[in-house]
N, C-alpha and C. Protein backbone atom coordinates (compact mmCIF):
# COMPACT_ATOMS: atom_id res chain seq x y z
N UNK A 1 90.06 53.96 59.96
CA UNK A 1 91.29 54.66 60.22
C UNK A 1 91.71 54.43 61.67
N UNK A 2 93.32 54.50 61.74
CA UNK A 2 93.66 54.19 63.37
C UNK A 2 93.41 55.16 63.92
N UNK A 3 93.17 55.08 65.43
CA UNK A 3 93.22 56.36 66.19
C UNK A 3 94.24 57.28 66.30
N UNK A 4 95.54 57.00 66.69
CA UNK A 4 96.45 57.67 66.30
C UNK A 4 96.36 58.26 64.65
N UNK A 5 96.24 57.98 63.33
CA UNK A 5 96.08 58.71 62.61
C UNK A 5 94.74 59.65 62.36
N UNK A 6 94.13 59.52 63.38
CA UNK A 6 93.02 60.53 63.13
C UNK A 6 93.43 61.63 64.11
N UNK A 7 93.89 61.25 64.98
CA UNK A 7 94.73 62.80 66.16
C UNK A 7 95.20 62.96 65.33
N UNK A 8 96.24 62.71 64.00
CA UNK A 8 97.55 63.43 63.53
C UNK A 8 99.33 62.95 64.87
N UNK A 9 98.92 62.12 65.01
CA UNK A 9 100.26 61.66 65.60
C UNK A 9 100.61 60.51 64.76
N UNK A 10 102.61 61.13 64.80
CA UNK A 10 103.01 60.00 64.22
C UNK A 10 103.42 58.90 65.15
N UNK A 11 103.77 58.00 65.09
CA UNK A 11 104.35 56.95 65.62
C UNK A 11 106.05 57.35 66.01
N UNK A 12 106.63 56.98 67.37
CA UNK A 12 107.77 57.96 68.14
C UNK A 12 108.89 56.51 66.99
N UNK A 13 109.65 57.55 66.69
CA UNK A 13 111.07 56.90 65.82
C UNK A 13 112.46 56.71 66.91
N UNK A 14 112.76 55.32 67.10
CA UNK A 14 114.15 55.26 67.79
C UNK A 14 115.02 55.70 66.96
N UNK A 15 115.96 55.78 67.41
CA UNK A 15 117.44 56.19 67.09
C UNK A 15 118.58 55.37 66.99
N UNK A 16 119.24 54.88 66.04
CA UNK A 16 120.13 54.14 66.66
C UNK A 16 120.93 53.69 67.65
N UNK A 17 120.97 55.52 68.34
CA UNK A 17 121.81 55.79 69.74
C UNK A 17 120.78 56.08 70.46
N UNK A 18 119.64 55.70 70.80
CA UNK A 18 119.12 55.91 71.68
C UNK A 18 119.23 55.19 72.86
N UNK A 19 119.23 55.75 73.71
CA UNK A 19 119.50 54.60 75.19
C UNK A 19 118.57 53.97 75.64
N UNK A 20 118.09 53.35 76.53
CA UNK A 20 117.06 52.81 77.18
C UNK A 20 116.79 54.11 78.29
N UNK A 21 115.27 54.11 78.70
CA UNK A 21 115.28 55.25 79.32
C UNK A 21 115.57 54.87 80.73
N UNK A 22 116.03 56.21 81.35
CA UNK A 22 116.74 56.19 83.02
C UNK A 22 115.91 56.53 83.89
N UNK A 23 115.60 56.44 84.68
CA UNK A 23 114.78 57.56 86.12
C UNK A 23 115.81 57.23 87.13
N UNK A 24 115.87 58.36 87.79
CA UNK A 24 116.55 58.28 89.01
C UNK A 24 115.78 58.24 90.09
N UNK A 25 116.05 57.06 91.24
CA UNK A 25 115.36 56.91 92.48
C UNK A 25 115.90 57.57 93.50
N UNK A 26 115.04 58.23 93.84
CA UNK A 26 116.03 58.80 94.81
C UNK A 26 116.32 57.93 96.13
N UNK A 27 115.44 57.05 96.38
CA UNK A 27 115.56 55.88 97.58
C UNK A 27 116.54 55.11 97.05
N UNK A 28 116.90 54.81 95.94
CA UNK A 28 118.55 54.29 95.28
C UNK A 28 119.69 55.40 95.51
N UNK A 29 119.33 56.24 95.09
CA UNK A 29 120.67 57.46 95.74
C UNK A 29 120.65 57.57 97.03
N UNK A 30 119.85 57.20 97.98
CA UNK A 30 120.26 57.21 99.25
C UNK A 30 120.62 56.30 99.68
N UNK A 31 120.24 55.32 99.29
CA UNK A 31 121.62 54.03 99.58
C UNK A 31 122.47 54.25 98.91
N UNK A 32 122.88 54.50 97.97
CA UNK A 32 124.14 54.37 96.97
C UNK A 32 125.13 55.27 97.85
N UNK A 33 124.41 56.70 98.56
CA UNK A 33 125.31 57.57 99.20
C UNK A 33 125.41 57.21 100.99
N UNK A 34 124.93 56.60 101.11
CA UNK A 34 125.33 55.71 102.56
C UNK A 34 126.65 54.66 102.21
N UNK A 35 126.24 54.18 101.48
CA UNK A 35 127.22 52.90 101.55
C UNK A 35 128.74 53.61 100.84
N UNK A 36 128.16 54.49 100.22
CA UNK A 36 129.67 55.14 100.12
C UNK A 36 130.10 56.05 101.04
N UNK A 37 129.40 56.23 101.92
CA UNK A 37 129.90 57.08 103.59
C UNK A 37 130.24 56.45 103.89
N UNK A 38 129.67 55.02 104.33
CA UNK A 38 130.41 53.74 105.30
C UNK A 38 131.43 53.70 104.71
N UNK A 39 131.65 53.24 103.50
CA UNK A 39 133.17 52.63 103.11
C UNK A 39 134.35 53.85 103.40
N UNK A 40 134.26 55.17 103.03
CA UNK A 40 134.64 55.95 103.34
C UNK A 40 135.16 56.13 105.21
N UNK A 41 134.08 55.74 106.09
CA UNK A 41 133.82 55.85 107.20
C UNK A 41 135.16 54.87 107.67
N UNK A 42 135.10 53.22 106.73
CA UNK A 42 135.40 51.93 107.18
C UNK A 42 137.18 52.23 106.79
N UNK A 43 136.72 53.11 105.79
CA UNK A 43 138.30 53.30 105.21
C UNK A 43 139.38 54.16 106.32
N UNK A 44 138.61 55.23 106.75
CA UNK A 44 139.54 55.38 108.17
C UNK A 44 139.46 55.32 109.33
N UNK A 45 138.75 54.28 109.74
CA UNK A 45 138.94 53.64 111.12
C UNK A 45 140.07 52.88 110.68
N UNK A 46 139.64 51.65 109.60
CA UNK A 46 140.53 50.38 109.28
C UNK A 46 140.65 50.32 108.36
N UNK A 47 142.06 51.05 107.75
CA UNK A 47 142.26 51.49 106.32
C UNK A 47 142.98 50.53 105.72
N UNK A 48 143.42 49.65 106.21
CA UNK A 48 144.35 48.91 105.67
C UNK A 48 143.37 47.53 105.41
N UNK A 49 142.36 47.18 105.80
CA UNK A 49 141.60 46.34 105.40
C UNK A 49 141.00 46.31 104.34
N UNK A 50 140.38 47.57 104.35
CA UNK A 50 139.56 48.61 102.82
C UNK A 50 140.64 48.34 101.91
N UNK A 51 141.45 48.99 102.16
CA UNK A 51 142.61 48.81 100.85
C UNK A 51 142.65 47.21 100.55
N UNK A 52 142.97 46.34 101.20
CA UNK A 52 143.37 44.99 100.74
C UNK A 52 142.28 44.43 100.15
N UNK A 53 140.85 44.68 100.92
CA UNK A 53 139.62 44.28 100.38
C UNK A 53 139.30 44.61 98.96
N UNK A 54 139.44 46.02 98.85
CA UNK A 54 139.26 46.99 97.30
C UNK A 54 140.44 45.97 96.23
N UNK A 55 141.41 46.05 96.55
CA UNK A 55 142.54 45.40 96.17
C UNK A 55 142.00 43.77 95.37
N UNK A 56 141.86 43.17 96.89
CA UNK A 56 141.35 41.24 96.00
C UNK A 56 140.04 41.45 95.60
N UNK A 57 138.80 42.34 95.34
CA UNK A 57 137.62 42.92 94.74
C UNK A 57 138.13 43.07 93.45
N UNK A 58 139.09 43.99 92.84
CA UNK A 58 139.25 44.50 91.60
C UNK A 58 140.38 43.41 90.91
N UNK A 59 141.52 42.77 91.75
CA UNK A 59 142.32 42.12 90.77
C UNK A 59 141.94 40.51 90.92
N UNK A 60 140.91 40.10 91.57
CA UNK A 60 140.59 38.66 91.64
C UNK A 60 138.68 38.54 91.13
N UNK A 61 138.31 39.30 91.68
CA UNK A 61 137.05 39.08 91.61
C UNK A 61 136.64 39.65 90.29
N UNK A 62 136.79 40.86 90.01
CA UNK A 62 136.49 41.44 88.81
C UNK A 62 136.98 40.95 87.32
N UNK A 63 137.76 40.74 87.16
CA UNK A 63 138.18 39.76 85.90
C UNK A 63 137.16 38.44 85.38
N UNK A 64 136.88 37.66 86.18
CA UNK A 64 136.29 36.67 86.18
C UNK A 64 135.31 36.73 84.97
N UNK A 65 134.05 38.17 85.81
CA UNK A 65 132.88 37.95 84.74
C UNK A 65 133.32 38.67 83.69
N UNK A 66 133.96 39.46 83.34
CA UNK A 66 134.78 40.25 82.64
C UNK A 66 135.29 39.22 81.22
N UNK A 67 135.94 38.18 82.22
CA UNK A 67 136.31 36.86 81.07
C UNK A 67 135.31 36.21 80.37
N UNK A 68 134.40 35.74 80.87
CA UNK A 68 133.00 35.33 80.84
C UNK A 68 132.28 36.37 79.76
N UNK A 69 132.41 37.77 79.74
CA UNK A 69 131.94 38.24 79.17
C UNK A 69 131.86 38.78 77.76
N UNK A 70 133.45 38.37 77.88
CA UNK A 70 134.19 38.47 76.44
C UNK A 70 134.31 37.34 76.03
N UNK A 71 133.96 36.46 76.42
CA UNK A 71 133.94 35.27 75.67
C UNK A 71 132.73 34.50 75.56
N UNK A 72 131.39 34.54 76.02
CA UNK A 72 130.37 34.05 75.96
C UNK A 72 129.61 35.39 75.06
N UNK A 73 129.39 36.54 75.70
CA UNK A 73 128.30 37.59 75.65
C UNK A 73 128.58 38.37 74.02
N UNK A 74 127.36 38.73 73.50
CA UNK A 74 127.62 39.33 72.42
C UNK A 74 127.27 40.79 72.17
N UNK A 75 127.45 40.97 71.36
CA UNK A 75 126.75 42.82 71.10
C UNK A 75 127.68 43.78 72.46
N UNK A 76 126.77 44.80 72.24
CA UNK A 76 127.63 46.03 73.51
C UNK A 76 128.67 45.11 74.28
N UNK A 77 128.07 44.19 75.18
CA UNK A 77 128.45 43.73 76.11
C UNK A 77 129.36 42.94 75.94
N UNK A 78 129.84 42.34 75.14
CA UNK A 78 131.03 41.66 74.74
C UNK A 78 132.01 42.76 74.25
N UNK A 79 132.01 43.16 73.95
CA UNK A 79 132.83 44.90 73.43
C UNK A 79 133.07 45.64 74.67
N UNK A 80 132.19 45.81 75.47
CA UNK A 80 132.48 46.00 76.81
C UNK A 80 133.70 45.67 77.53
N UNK A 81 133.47 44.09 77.50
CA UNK A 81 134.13 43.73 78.24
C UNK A 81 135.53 43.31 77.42
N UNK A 82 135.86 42.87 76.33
CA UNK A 82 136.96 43.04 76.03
C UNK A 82 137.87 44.63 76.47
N UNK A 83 136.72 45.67 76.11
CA UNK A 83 138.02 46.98 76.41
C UNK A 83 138.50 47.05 77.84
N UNK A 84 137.43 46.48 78.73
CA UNK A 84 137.50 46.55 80.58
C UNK A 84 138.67 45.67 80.67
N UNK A 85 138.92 44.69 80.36
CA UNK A 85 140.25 43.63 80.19
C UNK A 85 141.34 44.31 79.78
N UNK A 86 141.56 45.42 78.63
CA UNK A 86 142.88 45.99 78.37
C UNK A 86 143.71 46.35 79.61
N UNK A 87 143.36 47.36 80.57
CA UNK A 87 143.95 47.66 81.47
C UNK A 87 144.61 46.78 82.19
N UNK A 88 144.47 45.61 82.61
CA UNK A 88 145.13 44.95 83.16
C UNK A 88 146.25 44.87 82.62
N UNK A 89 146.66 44.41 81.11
CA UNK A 89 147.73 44.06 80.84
C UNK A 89 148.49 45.42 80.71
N UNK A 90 148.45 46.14 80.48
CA UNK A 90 149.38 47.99 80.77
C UNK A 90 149.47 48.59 82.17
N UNK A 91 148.58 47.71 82.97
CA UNK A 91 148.97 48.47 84.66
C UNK A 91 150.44 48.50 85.18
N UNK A 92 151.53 47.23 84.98
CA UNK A 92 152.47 47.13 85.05
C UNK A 92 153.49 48.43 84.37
N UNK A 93 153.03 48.16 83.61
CA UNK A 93 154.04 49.40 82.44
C UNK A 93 154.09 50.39 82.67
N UNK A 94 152.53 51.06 83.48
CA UNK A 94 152.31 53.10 83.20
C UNK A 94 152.65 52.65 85.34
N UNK A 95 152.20 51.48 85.89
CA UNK A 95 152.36 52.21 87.01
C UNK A 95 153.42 51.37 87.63
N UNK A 96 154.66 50.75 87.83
CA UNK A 96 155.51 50.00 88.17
C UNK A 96 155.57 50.06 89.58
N UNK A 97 155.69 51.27 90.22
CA UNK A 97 155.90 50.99 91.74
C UNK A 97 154.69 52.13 92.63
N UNK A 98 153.57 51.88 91.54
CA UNK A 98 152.71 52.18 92.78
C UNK A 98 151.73 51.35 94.07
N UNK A 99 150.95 51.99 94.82
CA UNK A 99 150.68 51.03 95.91
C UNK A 99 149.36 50.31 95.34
N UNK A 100 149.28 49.13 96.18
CA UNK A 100 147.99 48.27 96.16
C UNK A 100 146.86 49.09 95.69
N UNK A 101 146.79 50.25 96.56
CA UNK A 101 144.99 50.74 96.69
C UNK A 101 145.13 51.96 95.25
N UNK A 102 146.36 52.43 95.03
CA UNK A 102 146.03 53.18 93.66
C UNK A 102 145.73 52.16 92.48
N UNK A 103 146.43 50.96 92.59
CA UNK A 103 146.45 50.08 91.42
C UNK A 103 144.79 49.91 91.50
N UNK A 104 144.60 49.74 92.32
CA UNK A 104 143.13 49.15 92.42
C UNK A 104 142.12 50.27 92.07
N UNK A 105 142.02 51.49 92.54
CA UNK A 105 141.60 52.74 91.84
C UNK A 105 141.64 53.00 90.12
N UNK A 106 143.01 53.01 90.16
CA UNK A 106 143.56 53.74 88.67
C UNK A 106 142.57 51.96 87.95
N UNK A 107 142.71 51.07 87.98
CA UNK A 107 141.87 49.98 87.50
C UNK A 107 140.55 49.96 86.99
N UNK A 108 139.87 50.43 88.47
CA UNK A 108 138.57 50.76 88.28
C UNK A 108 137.78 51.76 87.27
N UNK A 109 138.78 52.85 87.26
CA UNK A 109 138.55 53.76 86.38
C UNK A 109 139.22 53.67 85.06
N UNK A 110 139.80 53.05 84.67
CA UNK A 110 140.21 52.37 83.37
C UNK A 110 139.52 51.74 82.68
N UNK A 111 139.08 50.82 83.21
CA UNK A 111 138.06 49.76 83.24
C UNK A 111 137.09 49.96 82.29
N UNK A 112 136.53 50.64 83.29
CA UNK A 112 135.26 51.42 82.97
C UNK A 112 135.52 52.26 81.68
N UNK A 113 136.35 53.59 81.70
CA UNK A 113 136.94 53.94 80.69
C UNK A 113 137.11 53.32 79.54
N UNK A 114 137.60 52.57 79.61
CA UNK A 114 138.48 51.68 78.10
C UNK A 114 136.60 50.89 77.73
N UNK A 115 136.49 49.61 78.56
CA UNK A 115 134.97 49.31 78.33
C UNK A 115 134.12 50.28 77.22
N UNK A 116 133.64 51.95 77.66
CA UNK A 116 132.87 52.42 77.66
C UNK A 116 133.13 53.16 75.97
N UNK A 117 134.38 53.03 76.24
CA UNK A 117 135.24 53.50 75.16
C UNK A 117 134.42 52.43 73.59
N UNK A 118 134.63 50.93 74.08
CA UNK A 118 134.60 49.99 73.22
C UNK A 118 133.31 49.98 72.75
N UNK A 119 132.40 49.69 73.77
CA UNK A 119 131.66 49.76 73.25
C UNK A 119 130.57 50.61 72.42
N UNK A 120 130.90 52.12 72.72
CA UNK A 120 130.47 52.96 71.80
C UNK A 120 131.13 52.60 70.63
N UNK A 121 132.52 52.87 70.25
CA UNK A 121 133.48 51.93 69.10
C UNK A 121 132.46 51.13 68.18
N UNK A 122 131.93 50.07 69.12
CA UNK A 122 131.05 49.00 68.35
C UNK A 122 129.73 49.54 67.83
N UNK A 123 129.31 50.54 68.60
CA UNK A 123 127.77 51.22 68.14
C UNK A 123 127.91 52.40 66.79
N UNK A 124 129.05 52.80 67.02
CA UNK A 124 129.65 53.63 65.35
C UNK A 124 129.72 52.89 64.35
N UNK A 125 130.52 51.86 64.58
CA UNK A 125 131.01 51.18 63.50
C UNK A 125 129.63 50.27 62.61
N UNK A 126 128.63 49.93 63.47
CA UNK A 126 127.25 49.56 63.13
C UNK A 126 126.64 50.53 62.70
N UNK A 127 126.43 51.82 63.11
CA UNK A 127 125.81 52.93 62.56
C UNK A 127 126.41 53.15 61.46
N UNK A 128 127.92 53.75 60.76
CA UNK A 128 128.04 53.95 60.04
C UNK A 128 128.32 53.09 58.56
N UNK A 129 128.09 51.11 59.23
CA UNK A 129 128.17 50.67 58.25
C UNK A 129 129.54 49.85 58.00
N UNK A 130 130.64 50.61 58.19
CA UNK A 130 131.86 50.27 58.06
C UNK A 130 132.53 48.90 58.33
């Protein structure tokens, strides 16, 4: 007999939705919350740099793997990244005359949004079969 069946333990059952497990570092949260003081910091000494920087970061740089990702990558991550791509094409429409650094904000959080959106989308639609 196995050892585990002689304790009386069963064997741990995933979940479909189960995540991969997280720990939080806290030596990662203390960088993560520095570097967002600096930028913060960088943003008003020399705000107009931050902005332009944030700006060619989100509408040049970010697309790229984004493209790459929806078109090479499969599972979550291709679902991902198709929904992170919607926003671009509706930024024009919902925001017509706002500035550089909101476009680049309201983006980021879309992004992410719509993405996060999709790819759960894709993890239902596998769960329930459909």
């Amino acid at each position: 007999m196995a050892k585990s069946e002689a304790a009386g333990e069963r064997p741990a059952r995933r979940s479909v939705f189960s995540l991969p497990r997280f720990q939080f570092s806290l030596g990662w949260m203390l960088i993560c919350v520095t570097v967002v003081a600096v930028a913060i910091v960088l943003s008003m000494k020399i705000g107009e740099f931050v902005a332009t920087l944030l700006f060619a970061v989100v509408y040049c740089v970010l697309p790229t793997p984004l493209l790459i990702f929806a078109v090479f990558a499969r599972g979550d991550s291709q679902a991902f990244a198709i929904g992170a791509l919607i926003p671009w094409w509706t930024l024009r429409t919902w925001l017509p005359e706002s500035s550089s650094l909101s476009s680049a904000i309201w983006l980021l959080v879309m992004c992410s949004a719509c993405g996060t959106v999709a790819a759960i989308s894709r993890r239902w639609i596998r769960f329930t079969g459909s």
